[in-house]
N, C-alpha and C. Protein backbone atom coordinates (compact mmCIF):
# COMPACT_ATOMS: atom_id res chain seq x y z
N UNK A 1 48.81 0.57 -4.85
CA UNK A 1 48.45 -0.66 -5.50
C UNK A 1 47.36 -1.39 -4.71
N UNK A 2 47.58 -1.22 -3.71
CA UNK A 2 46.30 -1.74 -2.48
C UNK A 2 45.16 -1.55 -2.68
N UNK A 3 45.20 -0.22 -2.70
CA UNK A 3 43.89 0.57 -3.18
C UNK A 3 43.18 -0.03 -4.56
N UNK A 4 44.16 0.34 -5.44
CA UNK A 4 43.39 0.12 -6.68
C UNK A 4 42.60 -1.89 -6.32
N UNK A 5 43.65 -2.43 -5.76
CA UNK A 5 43.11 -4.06 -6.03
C UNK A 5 41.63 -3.99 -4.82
N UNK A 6 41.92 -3.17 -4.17
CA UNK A 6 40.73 -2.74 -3.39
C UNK A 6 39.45 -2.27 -3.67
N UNK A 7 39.67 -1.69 -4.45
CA UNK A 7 38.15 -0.95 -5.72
C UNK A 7 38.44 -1.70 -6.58
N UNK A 8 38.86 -2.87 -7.02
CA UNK A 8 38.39 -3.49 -8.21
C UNK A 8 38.06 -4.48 -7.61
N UNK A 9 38.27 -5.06 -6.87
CA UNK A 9 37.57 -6.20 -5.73
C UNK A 9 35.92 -5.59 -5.92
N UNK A 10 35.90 -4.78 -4.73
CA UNK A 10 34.24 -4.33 -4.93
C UNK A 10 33.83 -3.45 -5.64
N UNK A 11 34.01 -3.30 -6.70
CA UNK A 11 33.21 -2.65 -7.80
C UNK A 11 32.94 -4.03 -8.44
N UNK A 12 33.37 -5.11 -8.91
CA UNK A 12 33.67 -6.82 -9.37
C UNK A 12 32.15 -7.09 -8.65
N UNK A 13 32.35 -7.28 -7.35
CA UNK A 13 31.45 -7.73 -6.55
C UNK A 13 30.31 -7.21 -6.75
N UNK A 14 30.14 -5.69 -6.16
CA UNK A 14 29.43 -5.11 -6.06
C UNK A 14 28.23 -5.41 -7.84
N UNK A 15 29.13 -5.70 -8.78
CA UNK A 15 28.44 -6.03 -10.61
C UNK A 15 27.61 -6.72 -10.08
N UNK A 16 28.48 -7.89 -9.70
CA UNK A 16 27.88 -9.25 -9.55
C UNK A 16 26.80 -9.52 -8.65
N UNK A 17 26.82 -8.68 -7.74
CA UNK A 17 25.72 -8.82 -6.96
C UNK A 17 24.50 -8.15 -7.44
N UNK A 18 24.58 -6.87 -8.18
CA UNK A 18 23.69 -6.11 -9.01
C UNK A 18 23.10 -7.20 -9.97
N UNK A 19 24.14 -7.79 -10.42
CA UNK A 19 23.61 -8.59 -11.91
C UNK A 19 22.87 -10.02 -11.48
N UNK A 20 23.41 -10.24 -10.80
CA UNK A 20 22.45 -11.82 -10.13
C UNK A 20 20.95 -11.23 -10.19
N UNK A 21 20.41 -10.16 -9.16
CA UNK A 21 18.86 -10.38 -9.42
C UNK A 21 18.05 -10.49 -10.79
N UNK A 22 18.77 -9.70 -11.42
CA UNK A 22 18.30 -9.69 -13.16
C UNK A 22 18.17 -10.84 -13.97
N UNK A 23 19.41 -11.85 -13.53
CA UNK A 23 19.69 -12.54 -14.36
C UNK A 23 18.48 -13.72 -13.57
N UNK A 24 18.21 -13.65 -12.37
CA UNK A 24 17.36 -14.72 -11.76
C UNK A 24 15.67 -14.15 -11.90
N UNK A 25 15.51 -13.28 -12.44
CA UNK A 25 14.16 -12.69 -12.93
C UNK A 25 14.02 -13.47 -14.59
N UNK A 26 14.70 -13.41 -15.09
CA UNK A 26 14.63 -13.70 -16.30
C UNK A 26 14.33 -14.95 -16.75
N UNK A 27 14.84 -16.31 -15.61
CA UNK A 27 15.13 -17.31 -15.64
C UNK A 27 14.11 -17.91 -14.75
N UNK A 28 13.26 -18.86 -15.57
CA UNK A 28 12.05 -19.39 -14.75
C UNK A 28 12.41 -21.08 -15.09
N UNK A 29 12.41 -21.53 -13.46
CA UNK A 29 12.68 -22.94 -13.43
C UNK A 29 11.44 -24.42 -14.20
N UNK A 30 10.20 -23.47 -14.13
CA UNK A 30 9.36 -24.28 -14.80
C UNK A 30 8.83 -25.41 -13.79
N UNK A 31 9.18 -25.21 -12.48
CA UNK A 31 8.80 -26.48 -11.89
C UNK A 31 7.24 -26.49 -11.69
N UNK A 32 6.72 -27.31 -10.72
CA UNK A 32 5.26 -27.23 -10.68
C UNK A 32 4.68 -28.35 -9.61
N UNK A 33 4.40 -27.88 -8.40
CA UNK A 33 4.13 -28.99 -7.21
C UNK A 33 2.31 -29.14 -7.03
N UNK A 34 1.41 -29.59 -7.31
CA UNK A 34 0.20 -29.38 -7.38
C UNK A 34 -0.42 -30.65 -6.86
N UNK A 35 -1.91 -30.24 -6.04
CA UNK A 35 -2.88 -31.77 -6.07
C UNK A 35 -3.75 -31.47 -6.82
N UNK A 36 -4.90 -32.70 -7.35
CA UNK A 36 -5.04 -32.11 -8.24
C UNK A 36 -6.68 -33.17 -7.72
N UNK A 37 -8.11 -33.03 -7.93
CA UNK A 37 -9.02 -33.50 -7.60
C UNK A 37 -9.26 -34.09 -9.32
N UNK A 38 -9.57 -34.96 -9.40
CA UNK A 38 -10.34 -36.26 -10.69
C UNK A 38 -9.07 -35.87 -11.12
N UNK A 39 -9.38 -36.52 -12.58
CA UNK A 39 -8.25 -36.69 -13.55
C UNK A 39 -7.58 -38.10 -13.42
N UNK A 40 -6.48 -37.99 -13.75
CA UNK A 40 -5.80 -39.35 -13.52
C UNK A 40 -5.61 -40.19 -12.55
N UNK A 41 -5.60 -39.42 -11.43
CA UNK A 41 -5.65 -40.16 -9.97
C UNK A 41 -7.14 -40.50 -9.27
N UNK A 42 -7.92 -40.62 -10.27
CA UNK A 42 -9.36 -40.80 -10.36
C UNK A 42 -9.67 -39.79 -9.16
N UNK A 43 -9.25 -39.94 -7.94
CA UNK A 43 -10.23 -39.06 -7.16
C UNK A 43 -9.09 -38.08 -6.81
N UNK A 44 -8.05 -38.22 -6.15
CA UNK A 44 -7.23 -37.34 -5.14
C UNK A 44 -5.61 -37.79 -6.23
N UNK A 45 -5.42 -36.90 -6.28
CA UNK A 45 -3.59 -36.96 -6.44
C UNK A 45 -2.74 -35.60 -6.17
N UNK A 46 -1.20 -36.14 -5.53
CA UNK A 46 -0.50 -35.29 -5.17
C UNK A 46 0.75 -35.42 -6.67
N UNK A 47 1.35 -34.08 -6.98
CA UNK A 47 1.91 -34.27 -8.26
C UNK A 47 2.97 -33.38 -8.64
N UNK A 48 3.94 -33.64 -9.24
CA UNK A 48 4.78 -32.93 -9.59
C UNK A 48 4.82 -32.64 -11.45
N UNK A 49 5.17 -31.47 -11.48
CA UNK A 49 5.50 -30.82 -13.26
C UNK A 49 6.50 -30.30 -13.43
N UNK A 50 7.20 -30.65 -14.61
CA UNK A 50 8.76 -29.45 -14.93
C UNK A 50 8.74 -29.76 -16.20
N UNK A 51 9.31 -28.74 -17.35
CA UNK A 51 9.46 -29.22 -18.44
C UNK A 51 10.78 -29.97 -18.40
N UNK A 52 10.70 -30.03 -19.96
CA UNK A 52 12.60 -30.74 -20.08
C UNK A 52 14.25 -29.88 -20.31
N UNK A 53 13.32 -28.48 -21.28
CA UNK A 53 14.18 -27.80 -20.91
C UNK A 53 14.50 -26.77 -19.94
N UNK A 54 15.80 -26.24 -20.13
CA UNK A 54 15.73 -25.44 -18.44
C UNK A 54 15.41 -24.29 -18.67
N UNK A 55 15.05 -23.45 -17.30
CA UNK A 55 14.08 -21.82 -17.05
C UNK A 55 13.75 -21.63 -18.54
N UNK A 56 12.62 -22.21 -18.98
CA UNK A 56 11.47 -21.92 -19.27
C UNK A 56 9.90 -22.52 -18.92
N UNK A 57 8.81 -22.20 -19.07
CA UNK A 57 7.78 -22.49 -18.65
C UNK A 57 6.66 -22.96 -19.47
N UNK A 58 7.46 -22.85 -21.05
CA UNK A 58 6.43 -23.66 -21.62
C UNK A 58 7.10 -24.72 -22.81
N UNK A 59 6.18 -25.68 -23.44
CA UNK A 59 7.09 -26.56 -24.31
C UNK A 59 7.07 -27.77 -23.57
N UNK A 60 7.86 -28.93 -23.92
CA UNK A 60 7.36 -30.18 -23.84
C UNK A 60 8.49 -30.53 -22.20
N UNK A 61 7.53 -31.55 -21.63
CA UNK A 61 7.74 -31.73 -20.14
C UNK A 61 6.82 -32.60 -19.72
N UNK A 62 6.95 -33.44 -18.29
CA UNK A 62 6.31 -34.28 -17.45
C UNK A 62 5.74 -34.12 -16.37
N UNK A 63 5.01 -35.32 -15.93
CA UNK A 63 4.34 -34.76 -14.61
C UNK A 63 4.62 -36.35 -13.98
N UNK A 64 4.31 -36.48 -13.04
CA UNK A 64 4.21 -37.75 -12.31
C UNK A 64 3.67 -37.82 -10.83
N UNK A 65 3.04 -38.71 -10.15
CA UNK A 65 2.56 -38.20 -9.17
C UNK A 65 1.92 -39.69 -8.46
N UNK A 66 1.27 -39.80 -7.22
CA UNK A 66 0.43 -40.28 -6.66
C UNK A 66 -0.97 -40.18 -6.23
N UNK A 67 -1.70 -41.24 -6.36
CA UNK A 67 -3.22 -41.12 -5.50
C UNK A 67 -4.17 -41.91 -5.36
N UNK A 68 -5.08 -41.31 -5.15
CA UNK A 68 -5.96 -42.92 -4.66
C UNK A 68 -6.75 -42.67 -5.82
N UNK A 69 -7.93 -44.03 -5.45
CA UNK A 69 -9.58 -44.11 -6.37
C UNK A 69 -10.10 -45.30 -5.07
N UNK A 70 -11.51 -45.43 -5.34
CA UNK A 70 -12.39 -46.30 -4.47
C UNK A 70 -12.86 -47.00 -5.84
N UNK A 71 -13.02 -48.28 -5.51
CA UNK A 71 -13.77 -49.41 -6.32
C UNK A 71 -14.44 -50.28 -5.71
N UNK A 72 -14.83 -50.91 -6.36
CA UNK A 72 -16.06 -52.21 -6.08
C UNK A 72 -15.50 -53.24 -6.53
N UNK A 73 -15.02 -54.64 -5.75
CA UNK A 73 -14.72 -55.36 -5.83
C UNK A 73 -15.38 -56.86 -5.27
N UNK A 74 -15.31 -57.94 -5.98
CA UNK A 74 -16.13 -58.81 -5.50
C UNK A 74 -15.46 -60.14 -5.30
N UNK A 75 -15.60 -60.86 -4.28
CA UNK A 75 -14.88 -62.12 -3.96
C UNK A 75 -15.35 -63.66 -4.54
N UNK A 76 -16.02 -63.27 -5.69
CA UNK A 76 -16.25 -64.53 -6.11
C UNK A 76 -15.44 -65.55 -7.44
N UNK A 77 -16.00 -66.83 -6.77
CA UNK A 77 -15.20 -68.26 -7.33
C UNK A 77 -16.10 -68.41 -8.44
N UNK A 78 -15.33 -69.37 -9.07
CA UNK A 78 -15.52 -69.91 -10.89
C UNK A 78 -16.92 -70.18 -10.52
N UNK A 79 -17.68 -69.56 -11.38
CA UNK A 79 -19.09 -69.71 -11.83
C UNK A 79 -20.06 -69.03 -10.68
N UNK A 80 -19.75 -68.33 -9.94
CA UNK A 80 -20.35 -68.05 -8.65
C UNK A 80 -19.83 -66.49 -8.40
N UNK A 81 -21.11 -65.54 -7.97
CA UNK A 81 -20.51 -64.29 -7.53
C UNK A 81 -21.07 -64.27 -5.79
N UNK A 82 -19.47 -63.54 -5.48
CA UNK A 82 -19.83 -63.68 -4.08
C UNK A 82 -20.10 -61.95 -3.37
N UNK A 83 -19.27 -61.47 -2.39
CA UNK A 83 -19.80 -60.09 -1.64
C UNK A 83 -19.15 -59.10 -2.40
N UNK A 84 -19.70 -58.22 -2.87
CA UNK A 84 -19.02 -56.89 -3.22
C UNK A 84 -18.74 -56.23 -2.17
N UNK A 85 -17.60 -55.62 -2.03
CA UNK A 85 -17.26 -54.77 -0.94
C UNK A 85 -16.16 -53.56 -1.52
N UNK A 86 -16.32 -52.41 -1.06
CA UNK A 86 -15.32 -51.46 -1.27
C UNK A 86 -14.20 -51.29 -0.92
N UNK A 87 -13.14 -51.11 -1.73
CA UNK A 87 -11.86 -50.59 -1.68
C UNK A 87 -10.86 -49.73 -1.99
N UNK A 88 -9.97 -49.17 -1.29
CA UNK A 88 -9.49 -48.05 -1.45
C UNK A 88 -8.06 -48.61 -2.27
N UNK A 89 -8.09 -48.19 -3.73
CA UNK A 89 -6.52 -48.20 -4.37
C UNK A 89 -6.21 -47.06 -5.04
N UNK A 90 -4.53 -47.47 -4.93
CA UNK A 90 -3.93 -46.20 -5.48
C UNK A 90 -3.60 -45.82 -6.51
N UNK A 91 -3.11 -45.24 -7.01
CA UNK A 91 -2.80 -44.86 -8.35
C UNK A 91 -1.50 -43.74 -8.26
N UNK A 92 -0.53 -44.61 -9.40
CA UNK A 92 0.90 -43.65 -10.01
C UNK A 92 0.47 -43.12 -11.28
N UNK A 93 0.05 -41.87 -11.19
CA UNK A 93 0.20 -41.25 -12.84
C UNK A 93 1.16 -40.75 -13.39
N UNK A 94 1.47 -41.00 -14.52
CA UNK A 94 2.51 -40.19 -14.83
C UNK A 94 2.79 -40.05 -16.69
N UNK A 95 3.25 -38.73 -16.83
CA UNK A 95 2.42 -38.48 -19.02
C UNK A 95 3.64 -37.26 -19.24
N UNK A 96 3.77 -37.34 -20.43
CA UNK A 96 4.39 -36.46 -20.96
C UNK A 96 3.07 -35.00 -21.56
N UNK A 97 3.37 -33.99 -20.97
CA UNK A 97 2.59 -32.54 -21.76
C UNK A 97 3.26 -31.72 -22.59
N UNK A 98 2.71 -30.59 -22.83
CA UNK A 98 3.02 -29.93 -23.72
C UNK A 98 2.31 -28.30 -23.38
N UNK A 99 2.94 -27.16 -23.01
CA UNK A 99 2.60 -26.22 -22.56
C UNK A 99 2.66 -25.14 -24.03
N UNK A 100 1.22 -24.09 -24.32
CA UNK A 100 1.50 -22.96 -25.00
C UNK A 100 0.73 -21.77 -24.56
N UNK A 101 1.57 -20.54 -25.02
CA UNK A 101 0.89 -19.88 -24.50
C UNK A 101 2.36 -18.77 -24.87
N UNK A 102 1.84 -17.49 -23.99
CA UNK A 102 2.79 -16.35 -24.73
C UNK A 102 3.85 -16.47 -23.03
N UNK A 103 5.15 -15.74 -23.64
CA UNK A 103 6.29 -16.49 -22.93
C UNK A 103 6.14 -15.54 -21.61
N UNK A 104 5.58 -14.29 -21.75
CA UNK A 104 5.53 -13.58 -20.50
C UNK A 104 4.52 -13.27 -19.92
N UNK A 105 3.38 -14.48 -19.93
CA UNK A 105 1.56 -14.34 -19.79
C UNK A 105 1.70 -15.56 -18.81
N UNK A 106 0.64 -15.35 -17.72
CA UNK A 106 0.77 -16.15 -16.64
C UNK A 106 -0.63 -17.59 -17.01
N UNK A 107 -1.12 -17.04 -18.04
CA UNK A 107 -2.15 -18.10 -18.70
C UNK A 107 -1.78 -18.68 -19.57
N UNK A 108 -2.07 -20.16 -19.59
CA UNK A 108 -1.75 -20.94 -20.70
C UNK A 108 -2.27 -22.01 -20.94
N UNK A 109 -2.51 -23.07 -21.95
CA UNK A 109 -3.01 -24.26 -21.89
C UNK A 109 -1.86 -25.51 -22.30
N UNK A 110 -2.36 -26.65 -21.82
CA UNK A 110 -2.09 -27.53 -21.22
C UNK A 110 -2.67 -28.83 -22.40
N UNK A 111 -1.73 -29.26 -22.99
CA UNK A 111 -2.41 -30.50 -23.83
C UNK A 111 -1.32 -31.88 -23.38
N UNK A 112 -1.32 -33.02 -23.22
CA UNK A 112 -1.03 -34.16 -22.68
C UNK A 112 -1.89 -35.60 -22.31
N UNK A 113 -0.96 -36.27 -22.27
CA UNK A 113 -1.64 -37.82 -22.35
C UNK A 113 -0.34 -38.67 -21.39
N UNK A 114 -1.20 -39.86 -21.18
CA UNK A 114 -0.03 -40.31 -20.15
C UNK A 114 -0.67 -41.81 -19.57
N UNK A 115 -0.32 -42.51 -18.63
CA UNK A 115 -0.46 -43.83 -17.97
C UNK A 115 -0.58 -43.28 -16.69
N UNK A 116 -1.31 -44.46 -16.19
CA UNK A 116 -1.83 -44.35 -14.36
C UNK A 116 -1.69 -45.77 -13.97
N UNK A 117 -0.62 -45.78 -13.17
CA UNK A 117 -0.67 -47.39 -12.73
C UNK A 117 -1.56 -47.57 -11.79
N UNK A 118 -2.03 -48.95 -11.52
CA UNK A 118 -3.05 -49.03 -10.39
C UNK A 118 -2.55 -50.17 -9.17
N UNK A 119 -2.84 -50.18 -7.58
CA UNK A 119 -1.94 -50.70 -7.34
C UNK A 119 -3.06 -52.21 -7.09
N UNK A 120 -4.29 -52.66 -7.53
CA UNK A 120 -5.82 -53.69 -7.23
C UNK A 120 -6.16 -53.49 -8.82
N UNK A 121 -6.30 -54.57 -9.06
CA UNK A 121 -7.16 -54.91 -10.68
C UNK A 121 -8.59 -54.19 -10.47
N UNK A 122 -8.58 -53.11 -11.46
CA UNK A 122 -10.04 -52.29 -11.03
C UNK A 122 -10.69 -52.34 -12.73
N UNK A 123 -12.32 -52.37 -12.32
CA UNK A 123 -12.76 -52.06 -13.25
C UNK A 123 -13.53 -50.74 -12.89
N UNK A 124 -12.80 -49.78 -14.11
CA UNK A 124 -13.22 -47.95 -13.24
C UNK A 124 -14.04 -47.98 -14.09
N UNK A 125 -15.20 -47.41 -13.05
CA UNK A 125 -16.74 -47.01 -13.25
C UNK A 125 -17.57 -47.71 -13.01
N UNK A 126 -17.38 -49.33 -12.80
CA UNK A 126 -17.80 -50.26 -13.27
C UNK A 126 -19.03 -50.95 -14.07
N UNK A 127 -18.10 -50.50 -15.21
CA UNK A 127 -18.88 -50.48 -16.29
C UNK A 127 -18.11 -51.76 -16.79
N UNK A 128 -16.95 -51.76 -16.85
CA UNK A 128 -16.47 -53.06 -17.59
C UNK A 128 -15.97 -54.13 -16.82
N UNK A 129 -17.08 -55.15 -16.40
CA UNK A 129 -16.67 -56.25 -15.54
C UNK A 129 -15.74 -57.44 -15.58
N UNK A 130 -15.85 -57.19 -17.13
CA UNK A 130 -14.89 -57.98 -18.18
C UNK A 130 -13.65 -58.15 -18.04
N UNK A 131 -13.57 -57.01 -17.75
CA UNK A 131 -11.85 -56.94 -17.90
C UNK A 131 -11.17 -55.71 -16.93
N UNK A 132 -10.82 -56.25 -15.61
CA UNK A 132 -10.22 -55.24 -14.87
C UNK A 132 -8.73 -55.39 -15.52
N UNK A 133 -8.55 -54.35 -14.85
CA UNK A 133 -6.56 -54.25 -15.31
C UNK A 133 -6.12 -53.24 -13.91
N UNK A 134 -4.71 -53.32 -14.55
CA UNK A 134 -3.71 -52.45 -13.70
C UNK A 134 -3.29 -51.32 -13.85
N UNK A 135 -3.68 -50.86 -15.09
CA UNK A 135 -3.83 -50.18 -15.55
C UNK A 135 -4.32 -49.15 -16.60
N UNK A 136 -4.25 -48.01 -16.40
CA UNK A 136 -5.51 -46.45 -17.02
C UNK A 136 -5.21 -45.96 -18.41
N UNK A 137 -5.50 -45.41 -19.52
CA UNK A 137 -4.60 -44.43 -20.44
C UNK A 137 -5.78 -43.09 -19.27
N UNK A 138 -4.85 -41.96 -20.22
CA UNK A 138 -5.39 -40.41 -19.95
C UNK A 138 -5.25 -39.69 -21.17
N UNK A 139 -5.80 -38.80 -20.87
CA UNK A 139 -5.35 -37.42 -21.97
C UNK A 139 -5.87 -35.74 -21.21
N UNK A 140 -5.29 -34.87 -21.40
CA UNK A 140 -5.53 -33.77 -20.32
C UNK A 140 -5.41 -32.90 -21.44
N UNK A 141 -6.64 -31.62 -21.52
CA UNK A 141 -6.86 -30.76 -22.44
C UNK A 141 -6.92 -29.54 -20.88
N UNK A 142 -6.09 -29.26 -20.18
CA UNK A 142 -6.06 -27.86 -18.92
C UNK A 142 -5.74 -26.46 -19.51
N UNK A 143 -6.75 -25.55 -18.75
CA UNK A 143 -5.89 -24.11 -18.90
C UNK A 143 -5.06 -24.14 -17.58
N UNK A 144 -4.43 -23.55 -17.51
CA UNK A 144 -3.27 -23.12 -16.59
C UNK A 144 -3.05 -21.81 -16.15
N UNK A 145 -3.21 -21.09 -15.13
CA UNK A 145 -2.54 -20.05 -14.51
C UNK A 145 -1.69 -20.09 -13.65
N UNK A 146 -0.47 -19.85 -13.92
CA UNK A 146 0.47 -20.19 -13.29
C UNK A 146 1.63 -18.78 -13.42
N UNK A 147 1.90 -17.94 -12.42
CA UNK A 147 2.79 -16.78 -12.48
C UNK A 147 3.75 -16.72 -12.94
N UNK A 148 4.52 -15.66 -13.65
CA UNK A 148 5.58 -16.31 -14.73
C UNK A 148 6.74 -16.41 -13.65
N UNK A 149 6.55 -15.69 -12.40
CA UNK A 149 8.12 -15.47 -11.48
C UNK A 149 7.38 -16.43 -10.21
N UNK A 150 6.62 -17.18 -10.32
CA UNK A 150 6.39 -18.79 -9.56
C UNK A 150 5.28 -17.75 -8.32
N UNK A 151 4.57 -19.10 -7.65
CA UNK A 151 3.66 -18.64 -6.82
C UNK A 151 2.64 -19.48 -7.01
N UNK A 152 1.74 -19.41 -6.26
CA UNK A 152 0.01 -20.39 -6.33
C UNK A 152 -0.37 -20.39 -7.77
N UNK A 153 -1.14 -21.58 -8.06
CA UNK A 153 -1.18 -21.80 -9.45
C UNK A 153 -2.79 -22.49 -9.22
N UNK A 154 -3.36 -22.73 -10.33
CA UNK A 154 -4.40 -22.99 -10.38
C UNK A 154 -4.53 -23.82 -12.14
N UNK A 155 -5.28 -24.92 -12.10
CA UNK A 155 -5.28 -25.46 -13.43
C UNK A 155 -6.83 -25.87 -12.93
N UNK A 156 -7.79 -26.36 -14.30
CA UNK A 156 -9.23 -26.63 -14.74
C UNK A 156 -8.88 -27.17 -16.04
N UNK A 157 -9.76 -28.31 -16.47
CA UNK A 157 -10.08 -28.54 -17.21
C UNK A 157 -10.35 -30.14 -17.82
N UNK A 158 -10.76 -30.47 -18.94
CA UNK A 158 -10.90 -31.94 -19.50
C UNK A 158 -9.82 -32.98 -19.11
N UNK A 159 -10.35 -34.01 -18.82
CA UNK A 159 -9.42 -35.01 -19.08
C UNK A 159 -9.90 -36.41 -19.32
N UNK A 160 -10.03 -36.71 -20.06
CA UNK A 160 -10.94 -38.11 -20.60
C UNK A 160 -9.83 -39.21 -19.85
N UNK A 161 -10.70 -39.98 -19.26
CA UNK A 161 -10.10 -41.40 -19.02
C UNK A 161 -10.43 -42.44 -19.62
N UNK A 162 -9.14 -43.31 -20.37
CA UNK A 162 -9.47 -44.36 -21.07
C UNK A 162 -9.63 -45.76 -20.54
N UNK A 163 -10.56 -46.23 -20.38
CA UNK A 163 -10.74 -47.70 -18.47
C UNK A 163 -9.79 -48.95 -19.51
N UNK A 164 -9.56 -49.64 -18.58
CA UNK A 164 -9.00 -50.97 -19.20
C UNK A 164 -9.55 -51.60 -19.75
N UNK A 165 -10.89 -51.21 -20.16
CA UNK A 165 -11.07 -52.19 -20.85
C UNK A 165 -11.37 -51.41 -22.53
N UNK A 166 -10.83 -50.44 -22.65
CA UNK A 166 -11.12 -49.39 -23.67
C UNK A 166 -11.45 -48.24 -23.65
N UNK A 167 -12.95 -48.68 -22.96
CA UNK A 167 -13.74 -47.51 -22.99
C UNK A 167 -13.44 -46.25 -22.44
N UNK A 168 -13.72 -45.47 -23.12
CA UNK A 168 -13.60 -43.32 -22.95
C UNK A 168 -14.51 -43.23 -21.76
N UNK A 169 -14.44 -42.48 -20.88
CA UNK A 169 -14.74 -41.61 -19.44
C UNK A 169 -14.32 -40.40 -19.86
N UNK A 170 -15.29 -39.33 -19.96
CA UNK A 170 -15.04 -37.73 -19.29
C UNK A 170 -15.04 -37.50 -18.32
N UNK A 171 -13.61 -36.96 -17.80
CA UNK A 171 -13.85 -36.83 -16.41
C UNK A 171 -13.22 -35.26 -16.06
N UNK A 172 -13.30 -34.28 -15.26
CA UNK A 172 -12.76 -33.32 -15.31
C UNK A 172 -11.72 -33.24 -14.09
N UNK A 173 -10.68 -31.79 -14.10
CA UNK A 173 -10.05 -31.96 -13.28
C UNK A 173 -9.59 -30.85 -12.58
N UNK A 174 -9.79 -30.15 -11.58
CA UNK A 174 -9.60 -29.44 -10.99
C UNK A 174 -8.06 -29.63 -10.08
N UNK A 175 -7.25 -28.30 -10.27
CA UNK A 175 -5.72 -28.40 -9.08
C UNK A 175 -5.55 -27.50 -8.87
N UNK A 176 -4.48 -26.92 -7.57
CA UNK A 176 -3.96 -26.30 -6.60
C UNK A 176 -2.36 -26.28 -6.28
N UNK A 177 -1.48 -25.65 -6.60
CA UNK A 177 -0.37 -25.90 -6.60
C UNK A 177 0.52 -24.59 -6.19
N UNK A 178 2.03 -25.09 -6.39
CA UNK A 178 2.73 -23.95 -6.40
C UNK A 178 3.86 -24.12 -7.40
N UNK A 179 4.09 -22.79 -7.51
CA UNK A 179 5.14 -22.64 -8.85
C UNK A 179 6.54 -22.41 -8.46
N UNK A 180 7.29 -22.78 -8.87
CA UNK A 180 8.67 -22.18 -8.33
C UNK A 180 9.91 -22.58 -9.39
């Protein structure tokens, strides 16, 4: 009787240990750690991606992240302009996307839109003196290469920025990441 509970112990085990790698090949967490140059974080941002549902890699999901921008800012009183001087602010982006592409292809594109908080009333580009704010819209048209079993990733592409005071900016966006 020993015996037998003895070989059914590890033959049990022995499944289970066979069957785990398979079952963890199959199953992709979708996460996504990347910086990313322009785009929403106007110059520099560090960022995170995952969809909503679980191990898969494409379909609807978020990103959120940190970074800076440089602006031009000026210290002047009612009716009077005084020194422009430069400053460094930051920026929280963060948007809901939308991933397609074929389920076992490491290429894909990338459509999404989203908000960028700002942490200095900026007018980006300064084009609109009118009206700084605190905040950005976005919209992100990226291809994506990203490995289906995780690893270095690479994204390019459009992303129009909408300034506070309305107006459309093309701006593009280059990132660097990892998949896991």
């Amino acid at each position: 009787m020993k015996k037998i509970v003895i070989f059914t112990g590890s033959t049990v085990l022995s499944l289970l240990l066979f069957i785990q790698p398979l079952k963890s090949q199959e199953e992709v967490s979708g996460k996504h750690i990347f910086s990313e140059l322009g785009g929403p974080g106007v110059i520099f941002s560090a960022n995170f991606d995952s969809r909503f549902k679980q191990n898969t890699r494409l379909g609807l999901g978020y990103r959120a992240g940190i970074g800076f921008g440089v602006g031009s800012f000026s210290d002047f009183t009612v009716g009077e302009y005084g020194n422009t001087y430069t400053r460094t602010y930051y920026t929280i982006p963060a948007g809901l996307n939308y991933i397609f592409g074929k389920k076992h292809s490491s290429r894909t594109f990338e459509v999404g839109g989203g908000v960028a908080l700002l942490t200095r009333k900026v007018s980006l580009y300064c084009y609109d003196y009118e009206k700084p704010g605190h905040c950005i819209g976005y919209m992100q048209f990226m291809f994506r290469r990203v490995p289906v079993d995780g690893g270095f990733t690479f994204r390019i592409g459009f992303t129009p920025i909408i300034g506070t005071s309305g107006d459309l900016f093309p701006m593009v966006a280059l990132s660097f990441g990892y998949a896991f």
